[in-house]
Protein backbone atom coordinates (compact mmCIF):
# COMPACT_ATOMS: atom_id res chain seq x y z
CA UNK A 1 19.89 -23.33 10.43
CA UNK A 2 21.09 -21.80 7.68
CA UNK A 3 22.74 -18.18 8.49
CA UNK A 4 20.77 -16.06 5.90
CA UNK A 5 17.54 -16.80 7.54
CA UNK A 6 18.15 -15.32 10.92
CA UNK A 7 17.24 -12.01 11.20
CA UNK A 8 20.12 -9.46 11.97
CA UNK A 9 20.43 -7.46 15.42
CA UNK A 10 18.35 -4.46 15.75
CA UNK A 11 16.66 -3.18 18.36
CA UNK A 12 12.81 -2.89 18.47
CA UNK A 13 10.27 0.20 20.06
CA UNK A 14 6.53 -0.57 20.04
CA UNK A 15 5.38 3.03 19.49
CA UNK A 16 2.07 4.18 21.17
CA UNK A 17 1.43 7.17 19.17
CA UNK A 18 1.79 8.57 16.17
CA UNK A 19 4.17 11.42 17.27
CA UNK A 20 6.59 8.52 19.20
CA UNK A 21 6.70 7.46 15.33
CA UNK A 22 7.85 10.42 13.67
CA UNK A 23 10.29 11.34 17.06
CA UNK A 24 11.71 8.34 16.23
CA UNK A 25 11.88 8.59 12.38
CA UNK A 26 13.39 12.39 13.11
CA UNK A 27 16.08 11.16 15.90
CA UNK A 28 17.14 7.48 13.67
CA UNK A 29 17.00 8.35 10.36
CA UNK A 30 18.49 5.96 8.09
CA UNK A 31 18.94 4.02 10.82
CA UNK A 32 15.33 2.49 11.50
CA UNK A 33 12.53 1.16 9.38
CA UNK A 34 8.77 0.99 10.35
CA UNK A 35 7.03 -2.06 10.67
CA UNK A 36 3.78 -2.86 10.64
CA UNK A 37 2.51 -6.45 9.05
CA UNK A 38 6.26 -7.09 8.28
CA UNK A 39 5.51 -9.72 5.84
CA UNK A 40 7.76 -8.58 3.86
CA UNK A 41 10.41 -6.12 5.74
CA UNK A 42 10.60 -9.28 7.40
CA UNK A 43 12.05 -11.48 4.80
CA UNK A 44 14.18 -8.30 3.21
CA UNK A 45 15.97 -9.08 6.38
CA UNK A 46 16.39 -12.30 6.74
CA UNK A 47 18.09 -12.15 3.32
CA UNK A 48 20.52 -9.32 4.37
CA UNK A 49 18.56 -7.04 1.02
CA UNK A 50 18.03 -4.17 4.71
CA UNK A 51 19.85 -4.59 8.16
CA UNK A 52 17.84 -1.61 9.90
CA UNK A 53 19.09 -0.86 13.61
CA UNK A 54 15.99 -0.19 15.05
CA UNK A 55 12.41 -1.08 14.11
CA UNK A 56 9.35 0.78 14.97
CA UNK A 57 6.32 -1.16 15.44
CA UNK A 58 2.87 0.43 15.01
CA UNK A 59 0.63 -2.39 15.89
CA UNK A 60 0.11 -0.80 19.26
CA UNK A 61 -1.06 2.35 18.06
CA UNK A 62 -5.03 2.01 18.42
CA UNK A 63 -7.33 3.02 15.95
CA UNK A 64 -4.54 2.66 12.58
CA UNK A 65 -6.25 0.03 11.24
CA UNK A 66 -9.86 2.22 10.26
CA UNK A 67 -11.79 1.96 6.70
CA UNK A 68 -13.81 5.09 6.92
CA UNK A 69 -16.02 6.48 4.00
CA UNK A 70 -18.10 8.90 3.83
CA UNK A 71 -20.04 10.60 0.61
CA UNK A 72 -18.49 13.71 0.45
CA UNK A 73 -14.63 12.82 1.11
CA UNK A 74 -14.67 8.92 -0.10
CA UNK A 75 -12.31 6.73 1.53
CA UNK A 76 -9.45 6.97 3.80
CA UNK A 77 -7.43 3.99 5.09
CA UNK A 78 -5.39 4.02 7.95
CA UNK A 79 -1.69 2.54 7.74
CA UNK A 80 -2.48 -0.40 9.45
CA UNK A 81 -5.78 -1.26 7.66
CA UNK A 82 -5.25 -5.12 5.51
CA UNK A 83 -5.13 -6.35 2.82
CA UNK A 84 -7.76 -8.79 3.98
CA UNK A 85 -10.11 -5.93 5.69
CA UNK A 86 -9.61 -4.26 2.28
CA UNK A 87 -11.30 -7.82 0.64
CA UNK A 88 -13.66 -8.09 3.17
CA UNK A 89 -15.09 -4.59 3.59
CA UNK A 90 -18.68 -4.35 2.61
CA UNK A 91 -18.26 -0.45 1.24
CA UNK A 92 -15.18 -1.32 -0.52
CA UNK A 93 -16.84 -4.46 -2.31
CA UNK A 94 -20.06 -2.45 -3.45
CA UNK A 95 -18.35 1.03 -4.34
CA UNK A 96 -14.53 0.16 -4.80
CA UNK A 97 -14.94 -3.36 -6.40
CA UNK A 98 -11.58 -3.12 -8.57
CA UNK A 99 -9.09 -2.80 -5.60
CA UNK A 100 -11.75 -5.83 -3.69
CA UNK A 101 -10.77 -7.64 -6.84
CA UNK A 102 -7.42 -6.73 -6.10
CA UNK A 103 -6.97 -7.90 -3.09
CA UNK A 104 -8.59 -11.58 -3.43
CA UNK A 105 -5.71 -12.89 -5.67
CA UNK A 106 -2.75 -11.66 -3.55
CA UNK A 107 -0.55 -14.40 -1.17
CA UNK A 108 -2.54 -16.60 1.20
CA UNK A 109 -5.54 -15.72 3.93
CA UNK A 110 -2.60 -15.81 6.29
CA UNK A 111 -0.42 -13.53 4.79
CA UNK A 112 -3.11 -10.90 4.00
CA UNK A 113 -4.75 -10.83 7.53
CA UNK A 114 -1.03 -9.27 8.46
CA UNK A 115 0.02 -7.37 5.29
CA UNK A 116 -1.24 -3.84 4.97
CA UNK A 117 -2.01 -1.81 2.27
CA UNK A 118 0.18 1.27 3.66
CA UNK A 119 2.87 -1.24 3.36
CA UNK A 120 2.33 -2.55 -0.08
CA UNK A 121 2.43 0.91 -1.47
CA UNK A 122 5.97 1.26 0.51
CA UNK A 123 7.46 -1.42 -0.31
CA UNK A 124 7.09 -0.34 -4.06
CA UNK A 125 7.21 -3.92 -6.10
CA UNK A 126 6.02 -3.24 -9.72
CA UNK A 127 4.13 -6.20 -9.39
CA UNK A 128 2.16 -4.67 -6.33
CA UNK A 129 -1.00 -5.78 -6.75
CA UNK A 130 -3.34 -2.98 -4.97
CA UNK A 131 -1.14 -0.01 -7.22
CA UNK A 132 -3.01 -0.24 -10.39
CA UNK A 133 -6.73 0.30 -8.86
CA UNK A 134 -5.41 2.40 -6.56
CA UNK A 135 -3.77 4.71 -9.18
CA UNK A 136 -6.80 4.35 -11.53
CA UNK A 137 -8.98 5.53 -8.32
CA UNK A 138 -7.14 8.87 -8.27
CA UNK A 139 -5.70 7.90 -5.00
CA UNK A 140 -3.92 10.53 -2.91
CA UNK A 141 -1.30 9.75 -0.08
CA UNK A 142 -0.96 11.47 3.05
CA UNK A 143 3.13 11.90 4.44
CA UNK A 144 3.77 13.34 7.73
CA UNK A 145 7.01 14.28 9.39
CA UNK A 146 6.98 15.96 13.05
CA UNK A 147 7.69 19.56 10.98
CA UNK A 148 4.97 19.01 8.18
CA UNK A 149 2.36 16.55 6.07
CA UNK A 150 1.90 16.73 2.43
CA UNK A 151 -0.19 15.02 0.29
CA UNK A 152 0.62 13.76 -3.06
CA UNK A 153 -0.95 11.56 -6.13
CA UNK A 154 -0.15 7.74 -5.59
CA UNK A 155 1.46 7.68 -9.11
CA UNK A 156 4.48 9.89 -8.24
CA UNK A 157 5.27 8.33 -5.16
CA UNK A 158 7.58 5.77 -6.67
CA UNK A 159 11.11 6.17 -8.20
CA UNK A 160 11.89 2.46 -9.23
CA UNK A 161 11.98 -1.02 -8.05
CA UNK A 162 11.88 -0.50 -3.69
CA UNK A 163 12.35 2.95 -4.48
CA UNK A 164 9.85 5.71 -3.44
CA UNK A 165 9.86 9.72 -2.55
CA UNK A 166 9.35 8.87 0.99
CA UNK A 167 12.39 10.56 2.92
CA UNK A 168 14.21 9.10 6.24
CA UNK A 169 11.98 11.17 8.77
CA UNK A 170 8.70 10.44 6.55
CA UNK A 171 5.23 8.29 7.52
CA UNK A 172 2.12 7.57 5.61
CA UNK A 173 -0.04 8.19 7.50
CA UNK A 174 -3.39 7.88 5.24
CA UNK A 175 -4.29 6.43 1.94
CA UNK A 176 -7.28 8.92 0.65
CA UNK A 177 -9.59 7.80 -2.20
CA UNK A 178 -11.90 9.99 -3.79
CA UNK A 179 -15.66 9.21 -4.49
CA UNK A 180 -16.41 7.06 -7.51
CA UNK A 181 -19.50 7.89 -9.45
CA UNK A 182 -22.04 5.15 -10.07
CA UNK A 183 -22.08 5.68 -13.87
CA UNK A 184 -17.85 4.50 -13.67
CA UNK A 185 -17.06 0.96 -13.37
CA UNK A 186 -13.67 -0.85 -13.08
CA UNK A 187 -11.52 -3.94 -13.52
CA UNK A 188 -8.20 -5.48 -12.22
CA UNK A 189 -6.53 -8.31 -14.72
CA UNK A 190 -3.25 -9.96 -13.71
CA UNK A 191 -1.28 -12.78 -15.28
CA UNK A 192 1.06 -14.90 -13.53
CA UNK A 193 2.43 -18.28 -13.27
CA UNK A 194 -0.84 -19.66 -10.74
CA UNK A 195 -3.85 -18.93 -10.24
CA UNK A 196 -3.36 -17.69 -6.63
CA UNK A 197 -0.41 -17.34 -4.67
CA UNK A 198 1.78 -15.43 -7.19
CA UNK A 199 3.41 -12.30 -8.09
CA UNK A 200 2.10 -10.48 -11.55
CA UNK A 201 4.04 -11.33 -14.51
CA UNK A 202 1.92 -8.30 -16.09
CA UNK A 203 -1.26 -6.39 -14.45
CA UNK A 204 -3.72 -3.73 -15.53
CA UNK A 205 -6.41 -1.81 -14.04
CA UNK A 206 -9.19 -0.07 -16.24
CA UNK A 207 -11.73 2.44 -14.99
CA UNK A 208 -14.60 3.71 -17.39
CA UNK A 209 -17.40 6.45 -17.09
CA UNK A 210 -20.06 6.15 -19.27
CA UNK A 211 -22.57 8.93 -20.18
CA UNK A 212 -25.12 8.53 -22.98
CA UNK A 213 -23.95 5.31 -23.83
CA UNK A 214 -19.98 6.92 -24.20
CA UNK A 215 -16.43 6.82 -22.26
CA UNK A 216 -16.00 9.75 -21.44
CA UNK A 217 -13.44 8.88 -18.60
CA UNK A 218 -11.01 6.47 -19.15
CA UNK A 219 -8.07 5.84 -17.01
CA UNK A 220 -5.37 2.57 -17.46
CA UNK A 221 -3.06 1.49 -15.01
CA UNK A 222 0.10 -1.13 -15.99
CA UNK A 223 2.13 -2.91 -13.04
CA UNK A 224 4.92 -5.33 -13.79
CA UNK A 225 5.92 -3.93 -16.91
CA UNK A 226 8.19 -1.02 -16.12
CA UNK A 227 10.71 -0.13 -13.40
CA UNK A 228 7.17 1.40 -11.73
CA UNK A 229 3.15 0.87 -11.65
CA UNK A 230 1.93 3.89 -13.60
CA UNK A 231 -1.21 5.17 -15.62
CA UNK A 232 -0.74 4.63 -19.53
């Protein structure tokens, strides 16, 4: 077996709670990473790109994984909530169709009934494929610490390439999208070298209200064309 696919030492806590997270996150610092689908942490490591010590699992932590909407407050996603819940989910599909669209395209069935979207955002790809709709959504992001939680704009989360604002002792914790109005519609377009299966080469996501027969609203989002997803 070749050595660069064995993953490194480290030492692994299955948290129960959010709190056991953030203790964690406060007491390891730079030491530990979180994990929750781990399709890709998992490979990062097996290629030496991280060598965490510890890893902090959140798959036992019930009741991450929720799609909740209401009228008033729109979506929120818990950290654990898929990729392929996010494709599946009837109120996503009829009121949230771009990020559906989104999420059809990316990796395999496997991959996405693992991956999350909490993770996606984190692991901060410019090819990301749920960015885009997410940023042209008006997404907000909820970070928590054991000290404090603040809430920022999806768009200046990210730095560069892997790079985000997120510090050591930091979790998202919730991925909060705002109504859409049902004069607005929306569309996510990626190229790349297949059909399925593949990272974007280039990807843009277009929202547009229409009142009286004009946009008056429009909002476009670029991915894989800069150092970061961001709204043009």
């Amino acid at each position: 077996m070749n050595y660069y696919w064995r993953l490194p030492k480290f030492e692994y806590t299955a948290a129960t709670t959010i709190k056991d997270v953030l203790f964690l996150l406060e007491e390891k610092r730079n030491a530990a990473r979180v994990i929750a689908g781990g399709t890709d942490l998992l490979v990062q490591m097996k290629n030496r790109v991280t060598t965490p010590d510890y890893l902090i699992g959140l798959k036992k932590i019930k009741g991450l994984d929720y799609i909740r909407y209401s009228k008033t407050n729109g979506i929120r996603l818990g950290p654990l909530s898929t990729i392929g819940a996010i494709e599946k989910s009837p109120v996503i599909r009829n009121k949230y169709s771009i990020l559906a669209q989104a999420t059809t395209g990316m990796a395999s069935p496997q991959i996405r009934s693992l991956a999350t979207v909490a993770g996606n955002i984190c692991t901060a790809l410019p090819s990301a494929d749920t960015i885009p709709p997410l940023i042209v959504l008006g997404t907000q992001l909820k970070l928590q610490t054991l000290n404090y939680e603040r809430t920022i704009a999806i768009e200046d989360f990210f730095r560069g390439p892997r790079e985000t604002i997120l510090k050591e002792n930091e979790l998202l914790t919730e991925i909060q999208i705002p109504c859409t109005q049902s004069n607005s519609k929306g569309i996510y377009l990626k190229h790349s070298l297949r059909n399925a299966m593949s990272l974007a080469t280039v990807s843009v996501a277009v929202m547009i209200k229409v009142e009286d027969n004009c946009c008056c609203d429009i909002r476009i989002a670029l991915g894989a064309v800069a150092p970061i997803p961001f709204r043009a």
